[in-house]
C-alpha atoms as a PDB file:
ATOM      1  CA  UNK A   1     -19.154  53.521  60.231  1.00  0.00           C
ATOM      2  CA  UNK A   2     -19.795  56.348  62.218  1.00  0.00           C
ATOM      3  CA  UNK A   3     -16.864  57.906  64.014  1.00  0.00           C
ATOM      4  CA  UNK A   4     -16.634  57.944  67.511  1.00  0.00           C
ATOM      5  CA  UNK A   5     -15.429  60.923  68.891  1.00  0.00           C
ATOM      6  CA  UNK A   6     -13.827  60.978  72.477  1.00  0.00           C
ATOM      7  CA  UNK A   7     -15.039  62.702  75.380  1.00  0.00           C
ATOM      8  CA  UNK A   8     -12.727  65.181  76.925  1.00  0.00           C
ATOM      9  CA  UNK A   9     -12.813  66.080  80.511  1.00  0.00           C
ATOM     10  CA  UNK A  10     -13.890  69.412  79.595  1.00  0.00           C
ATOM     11  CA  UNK A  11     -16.813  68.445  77.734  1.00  0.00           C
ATOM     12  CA  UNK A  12     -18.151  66.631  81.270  1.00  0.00           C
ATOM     13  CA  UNK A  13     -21.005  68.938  82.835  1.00  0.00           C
ATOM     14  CA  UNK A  14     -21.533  69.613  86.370  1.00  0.00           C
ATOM     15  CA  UNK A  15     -25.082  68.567  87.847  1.00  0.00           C
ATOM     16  CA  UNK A  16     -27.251  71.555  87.747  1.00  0.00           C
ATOM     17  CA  UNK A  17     -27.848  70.969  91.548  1.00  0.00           C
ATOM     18  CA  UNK A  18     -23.550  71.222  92.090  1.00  0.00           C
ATOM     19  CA  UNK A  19     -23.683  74.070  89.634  1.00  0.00           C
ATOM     20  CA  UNK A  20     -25.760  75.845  91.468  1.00  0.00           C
ATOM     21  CA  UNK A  21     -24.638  75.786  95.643  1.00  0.00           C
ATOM     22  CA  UNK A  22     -20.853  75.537  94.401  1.00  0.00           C
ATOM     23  CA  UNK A  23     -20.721  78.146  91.210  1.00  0.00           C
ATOM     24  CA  UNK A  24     -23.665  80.168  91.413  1.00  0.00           C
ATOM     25  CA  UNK A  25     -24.054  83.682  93.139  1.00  0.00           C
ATOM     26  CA  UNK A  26     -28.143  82.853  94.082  1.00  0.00           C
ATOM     27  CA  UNK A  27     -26.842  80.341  96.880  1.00  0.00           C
ATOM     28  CA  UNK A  28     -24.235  83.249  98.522  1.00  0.00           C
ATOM     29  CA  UNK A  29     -26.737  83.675 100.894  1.00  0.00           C
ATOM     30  CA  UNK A  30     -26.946  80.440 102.377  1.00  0.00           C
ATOM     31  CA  UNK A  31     -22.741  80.319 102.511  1.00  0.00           C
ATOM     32  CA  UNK A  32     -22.961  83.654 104.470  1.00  0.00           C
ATOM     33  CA  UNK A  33     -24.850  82.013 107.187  1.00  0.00           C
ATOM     34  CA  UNK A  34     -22.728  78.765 107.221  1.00  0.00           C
ATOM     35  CA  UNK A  35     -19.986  81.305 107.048  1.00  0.00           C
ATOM     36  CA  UNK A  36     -20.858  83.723 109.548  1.00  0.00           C
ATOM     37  CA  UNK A  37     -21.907  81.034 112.121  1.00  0.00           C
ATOM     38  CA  UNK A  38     -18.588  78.911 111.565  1.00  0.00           C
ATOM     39  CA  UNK A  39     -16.110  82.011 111.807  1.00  0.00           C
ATOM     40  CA  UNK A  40     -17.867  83.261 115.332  1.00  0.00           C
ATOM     41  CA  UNK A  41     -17.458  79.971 116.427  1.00  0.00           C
ATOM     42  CA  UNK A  42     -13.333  80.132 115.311  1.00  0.00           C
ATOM     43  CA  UNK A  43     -13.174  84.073 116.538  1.00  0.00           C
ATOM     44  CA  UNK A  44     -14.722  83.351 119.965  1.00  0.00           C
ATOM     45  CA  UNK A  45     -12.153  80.051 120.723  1.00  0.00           C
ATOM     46  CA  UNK A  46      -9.391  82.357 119.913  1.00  0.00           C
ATOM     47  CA  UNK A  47     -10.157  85.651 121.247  1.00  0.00           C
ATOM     48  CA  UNK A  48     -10.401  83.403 124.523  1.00  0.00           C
ATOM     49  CA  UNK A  49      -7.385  82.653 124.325  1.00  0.00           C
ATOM     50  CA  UNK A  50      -5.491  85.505 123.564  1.00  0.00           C
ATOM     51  CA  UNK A  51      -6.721  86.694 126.925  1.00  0.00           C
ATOM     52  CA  UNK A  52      -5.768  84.146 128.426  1.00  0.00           C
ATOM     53  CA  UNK A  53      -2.227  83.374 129.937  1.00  0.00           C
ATOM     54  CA  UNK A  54      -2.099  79.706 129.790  1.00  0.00           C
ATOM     55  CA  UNK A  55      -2.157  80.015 125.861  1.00  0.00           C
ATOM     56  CA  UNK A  56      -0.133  83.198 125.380  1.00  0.00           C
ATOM     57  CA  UNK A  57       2.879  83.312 128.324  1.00  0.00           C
ATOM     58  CA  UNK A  58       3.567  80.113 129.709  1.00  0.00           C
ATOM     59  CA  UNK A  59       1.849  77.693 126.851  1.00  0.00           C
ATOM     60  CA  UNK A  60       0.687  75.500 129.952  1.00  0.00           C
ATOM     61  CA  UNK A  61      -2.723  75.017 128.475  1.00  0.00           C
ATOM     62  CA  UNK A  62      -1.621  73.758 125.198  1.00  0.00           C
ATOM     63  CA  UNK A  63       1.279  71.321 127.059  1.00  0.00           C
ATOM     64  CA  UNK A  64      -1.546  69.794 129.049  1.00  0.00           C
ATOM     65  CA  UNK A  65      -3.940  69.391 125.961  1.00  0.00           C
ATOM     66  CA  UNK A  66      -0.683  67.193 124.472  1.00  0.00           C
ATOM     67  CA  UNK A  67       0.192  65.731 127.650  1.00  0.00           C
ATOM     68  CA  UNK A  68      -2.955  64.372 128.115  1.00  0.00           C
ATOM     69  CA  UNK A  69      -3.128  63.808 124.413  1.00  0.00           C
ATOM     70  CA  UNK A  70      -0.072  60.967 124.302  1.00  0.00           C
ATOM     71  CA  UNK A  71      -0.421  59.356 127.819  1.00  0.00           C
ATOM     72  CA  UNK A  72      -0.889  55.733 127.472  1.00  0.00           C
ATOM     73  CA  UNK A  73      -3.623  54.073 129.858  1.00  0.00           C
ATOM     74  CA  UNK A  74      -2.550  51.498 132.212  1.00  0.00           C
ATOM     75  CA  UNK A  75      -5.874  49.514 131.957  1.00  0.00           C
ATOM     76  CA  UNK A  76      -6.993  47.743 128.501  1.00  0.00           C
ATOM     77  CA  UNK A  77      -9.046  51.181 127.283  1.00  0.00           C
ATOM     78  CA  UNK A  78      -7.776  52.606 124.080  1.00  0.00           C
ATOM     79  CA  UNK A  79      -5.499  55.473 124.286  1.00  0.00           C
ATOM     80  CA  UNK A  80      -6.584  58.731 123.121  1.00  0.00           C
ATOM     81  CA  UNK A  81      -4.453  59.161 120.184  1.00  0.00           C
ATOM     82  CA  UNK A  82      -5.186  56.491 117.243  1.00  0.00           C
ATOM     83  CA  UNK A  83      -1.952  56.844 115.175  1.00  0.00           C
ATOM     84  CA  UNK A  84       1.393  56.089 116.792  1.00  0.00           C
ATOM     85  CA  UNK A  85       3.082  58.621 114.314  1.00  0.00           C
ATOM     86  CA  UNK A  86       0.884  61.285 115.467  1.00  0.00           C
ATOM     87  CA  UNK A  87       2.021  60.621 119.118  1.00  0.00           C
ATOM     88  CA  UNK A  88       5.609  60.354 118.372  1.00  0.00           C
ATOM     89  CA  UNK A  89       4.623  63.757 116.881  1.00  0.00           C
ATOM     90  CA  UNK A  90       3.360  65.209 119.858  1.00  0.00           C
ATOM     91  CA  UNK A  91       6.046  63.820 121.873  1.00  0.00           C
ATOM     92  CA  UNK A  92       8.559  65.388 119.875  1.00  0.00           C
ATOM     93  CA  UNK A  93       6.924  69.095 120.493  1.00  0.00           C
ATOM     94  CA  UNK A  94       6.645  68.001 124.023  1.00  0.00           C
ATOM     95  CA  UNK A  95      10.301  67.176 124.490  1.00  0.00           C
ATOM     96  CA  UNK A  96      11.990  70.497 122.497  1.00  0.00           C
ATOM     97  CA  UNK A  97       9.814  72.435 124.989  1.00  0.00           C
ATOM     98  CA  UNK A  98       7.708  73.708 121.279  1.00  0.00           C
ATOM     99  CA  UNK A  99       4.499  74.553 123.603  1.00  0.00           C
ATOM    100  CA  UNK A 100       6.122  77.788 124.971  1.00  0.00           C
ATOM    101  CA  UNK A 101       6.121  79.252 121.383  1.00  0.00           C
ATOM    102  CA  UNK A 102       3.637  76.710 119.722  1.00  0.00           C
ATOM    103  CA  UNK A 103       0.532  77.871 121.709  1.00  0.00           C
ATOM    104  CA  UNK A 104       0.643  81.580 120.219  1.00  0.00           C
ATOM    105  CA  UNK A 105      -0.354  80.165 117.366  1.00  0.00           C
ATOM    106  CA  UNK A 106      -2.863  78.673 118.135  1.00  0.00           C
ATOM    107  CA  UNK A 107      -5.275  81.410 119.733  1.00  0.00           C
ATOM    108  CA  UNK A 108      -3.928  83.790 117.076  1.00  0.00           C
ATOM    109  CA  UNK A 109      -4.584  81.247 114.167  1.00  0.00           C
ATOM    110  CA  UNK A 110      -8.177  80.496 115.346  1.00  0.00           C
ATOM    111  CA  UNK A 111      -8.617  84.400 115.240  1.00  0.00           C
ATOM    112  CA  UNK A 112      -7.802  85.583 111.920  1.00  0.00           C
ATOM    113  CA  UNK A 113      -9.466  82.537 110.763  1.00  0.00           C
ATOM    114  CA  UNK A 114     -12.498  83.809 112.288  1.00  0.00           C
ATOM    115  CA  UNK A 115     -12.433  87.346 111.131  1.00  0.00           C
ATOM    116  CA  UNK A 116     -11.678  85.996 107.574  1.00  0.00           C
ATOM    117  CA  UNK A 117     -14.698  84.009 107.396  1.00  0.00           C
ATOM    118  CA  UNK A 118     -16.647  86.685 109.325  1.00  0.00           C
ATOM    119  CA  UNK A 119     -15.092  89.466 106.411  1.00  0.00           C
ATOM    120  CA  UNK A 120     -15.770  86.553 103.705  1.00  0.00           C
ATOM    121  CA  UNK A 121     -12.019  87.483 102.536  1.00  0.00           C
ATOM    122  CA  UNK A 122     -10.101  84.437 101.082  1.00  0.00           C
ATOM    123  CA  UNK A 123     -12.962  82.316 102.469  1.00  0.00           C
ATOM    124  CA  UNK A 124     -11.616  79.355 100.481  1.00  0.00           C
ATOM    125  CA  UNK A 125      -8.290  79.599 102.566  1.00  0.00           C
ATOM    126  CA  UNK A 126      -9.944  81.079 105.558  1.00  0.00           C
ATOM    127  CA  UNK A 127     -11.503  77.725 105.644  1.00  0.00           C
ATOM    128  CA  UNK A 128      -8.849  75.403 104.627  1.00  0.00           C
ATOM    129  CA  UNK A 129      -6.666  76.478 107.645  1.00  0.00           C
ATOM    130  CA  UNK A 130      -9.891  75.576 109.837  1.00  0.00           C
ATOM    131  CA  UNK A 131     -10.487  72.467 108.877  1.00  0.00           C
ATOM    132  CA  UNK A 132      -6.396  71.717 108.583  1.00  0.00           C
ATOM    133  CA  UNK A 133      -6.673  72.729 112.598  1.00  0.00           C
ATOM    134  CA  UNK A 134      -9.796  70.827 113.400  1.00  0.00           C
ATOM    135  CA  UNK A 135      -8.135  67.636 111.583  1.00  0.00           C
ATOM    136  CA  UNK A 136      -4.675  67.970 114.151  1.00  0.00           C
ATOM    137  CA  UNK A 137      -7.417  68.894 117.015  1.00  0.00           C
ATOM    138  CA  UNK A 138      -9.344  64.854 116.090  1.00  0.00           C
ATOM    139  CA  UNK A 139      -6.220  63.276 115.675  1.00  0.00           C
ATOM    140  CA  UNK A 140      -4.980  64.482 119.424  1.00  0.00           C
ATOM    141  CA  UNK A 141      -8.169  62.839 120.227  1.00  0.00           C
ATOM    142  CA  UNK A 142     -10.774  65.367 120.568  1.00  0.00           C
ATOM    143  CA  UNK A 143     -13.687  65.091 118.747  1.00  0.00           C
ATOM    144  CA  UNK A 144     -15.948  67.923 120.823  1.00  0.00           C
ATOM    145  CA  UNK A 145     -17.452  70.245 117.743  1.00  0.00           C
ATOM    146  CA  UNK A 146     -14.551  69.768 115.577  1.00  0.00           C
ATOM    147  CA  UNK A 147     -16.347  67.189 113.121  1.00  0.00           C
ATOM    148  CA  UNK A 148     -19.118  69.780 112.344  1.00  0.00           C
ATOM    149  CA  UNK A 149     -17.046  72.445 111.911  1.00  0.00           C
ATOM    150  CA  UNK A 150     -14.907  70.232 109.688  1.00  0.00           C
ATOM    151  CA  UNK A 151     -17.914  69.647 107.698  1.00  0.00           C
ATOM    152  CA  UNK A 152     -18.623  72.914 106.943  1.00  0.00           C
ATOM    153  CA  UNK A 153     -15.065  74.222 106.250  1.00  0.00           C
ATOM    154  CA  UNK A 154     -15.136  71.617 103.807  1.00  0.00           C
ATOM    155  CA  UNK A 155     -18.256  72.642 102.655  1.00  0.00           C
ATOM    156  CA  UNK A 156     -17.058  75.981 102.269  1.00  0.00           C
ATOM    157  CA  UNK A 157     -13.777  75.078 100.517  1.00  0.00           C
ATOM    158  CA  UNK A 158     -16.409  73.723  97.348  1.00  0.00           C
ATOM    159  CA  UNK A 159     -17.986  76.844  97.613  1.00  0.00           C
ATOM    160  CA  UNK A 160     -14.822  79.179  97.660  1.00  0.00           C
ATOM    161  CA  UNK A 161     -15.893  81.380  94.495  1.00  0.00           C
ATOM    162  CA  UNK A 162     -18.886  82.514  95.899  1.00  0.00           C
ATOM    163  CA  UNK A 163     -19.030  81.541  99.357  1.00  0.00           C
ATOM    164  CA  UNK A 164     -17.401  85.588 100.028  1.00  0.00           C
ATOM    165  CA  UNK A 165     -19.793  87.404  97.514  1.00  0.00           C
ATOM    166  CA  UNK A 166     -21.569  89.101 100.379  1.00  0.00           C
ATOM    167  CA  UNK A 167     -18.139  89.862 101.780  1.00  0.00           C
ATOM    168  CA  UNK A 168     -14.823  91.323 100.764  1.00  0.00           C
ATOM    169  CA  UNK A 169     -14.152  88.390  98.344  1.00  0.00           C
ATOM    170  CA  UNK A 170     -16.708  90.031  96.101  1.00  0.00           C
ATOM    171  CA  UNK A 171     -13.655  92.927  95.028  1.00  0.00           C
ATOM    172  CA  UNK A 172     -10.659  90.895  96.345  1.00  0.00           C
ATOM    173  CA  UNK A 173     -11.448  87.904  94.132  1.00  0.00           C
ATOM    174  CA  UNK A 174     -11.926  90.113  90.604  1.00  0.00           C
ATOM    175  CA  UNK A 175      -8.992  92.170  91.588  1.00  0.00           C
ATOM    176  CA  UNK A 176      -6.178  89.423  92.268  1.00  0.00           C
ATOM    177  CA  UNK A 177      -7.280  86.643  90.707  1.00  0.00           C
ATOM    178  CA  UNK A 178      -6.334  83.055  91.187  1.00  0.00           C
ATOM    179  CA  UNK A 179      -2.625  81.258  90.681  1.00  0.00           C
ATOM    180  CA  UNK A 180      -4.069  80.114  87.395  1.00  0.00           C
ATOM    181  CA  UNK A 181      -5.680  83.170  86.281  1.00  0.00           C
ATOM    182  CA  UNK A 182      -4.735  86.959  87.528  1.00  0.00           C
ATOM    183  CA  UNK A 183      -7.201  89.180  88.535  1.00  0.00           C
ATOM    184  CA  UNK A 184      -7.214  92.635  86.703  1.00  0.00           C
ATOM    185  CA  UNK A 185      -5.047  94.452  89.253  1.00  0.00           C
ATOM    186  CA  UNK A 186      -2.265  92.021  88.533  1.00  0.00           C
ATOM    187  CA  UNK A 187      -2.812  92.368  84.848  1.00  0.00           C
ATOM    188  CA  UNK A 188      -2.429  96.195  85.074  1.00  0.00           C
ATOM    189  CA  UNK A 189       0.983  97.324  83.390  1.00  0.00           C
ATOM    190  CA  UNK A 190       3.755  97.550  85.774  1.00  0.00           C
ATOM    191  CA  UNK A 191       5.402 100.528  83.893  1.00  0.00           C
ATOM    192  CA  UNK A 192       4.002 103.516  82.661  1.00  0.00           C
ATOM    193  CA  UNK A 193       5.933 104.390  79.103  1.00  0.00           C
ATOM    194  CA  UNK A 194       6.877 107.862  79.453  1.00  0.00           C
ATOM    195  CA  UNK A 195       4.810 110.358  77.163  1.00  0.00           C
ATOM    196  CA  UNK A 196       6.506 111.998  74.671  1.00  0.00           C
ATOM    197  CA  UNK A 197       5.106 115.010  73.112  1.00  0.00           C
ATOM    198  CA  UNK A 198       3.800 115.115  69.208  1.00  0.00           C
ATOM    199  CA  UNK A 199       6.869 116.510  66.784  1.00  0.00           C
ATOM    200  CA  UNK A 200       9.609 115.496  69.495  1.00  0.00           C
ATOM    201  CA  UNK A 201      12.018 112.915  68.020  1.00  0.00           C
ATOM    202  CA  UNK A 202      14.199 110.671  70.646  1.00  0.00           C
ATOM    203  CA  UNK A 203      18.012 110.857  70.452  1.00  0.00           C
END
């Protein structure tokens, strides 16, 4: 009877089609676009802000966005927020006063998220903070652009090993590496031995 060998995990192929927009360097160009168009979008929304006092002294805008986030209608309509946990959330930043020091981050967040993408450096992360923010941004409630550009953060997050190859992932990548496998400037020696010359002995 014929023996039956059993399939490991590693032995399971990608389809070719996967393989191709998530592994290979021939689709970088379409992840620049989706790149490039997703990290204006993220620069613009915070540059706004940074000039803008609201977000960066006082932290009025952002107490209004949660104000307006918790309140609970007085007729039958749904409230804006879904999950009472979420809420109690919000109502917790509300109460400890967090806006005044809470909405710096988020105009300077949205920025460097944007110029990562734009650079293509550590798209992967880049893009993982974006959709992390457009996630908090649905459960306050709005929904605006924020499903798209979760879409294509996620997108992008597939795509993290070659979504930056026409950017500065294309050296940063090779050069540090991953947690699971270091790149060759961590692998370079981190002490020189000291030369000693030819005849010399060492007490």
């Amino acid at each position: 009877m014929q023996e039956i060998r059993r399939t490991k995990l590693s032995d399971v192929q990608e389809p070719k089609l996967a393989e191709y927009f998530f592994a290979s360097t021939s689709s970088s160009w379409i992840w620049l676009a989706l790149r490039l168009w997703l990290g204006i979008a993220w620069f613009q929304s915070g540059w706004g802000k940074l000039n803008n006092p609201a977000w960066m002294e006082s932290g009025e805008a952002l107490k209004n966005f949660w104000l307006r986030a918790v309140a609970m209608p007085d007729s039958p309509a749904r409230p804006v927020i879904t999950y009472d946990w979420y809420r109690g959330f919000l109502q917790f930043l509300l109460d400890t006063n967090s806006h005044t020091w809470f909405a710096k981050l988020v105009p300077l967040g949205e920025t460097l998220i944007g110029a990562a993408l734009i650079l293509g450096a550590f798209v992967g992360i880049a893009a993982f903070f974006g959709a992390f923010m457009n996630m908090n941004f649905m459960l306050a409630g709005t929904a605006s652009t924020n499903p798209v550009l979760l879409l294509v953060a996620m997108l992008l997050i597939l795509a993290w090993k070659v979504a930056g190859y026409y950017g500065l992932d294309r050296w940063i990548l090779p050069a540090l590496g991953t947690p699971w496998y270091a790149g060759w400037l961590m692998r370079l020696p981190r002490k020189i031995p000291p030369i000693v010359p030819r005849g010399s002995t060492s007490s």
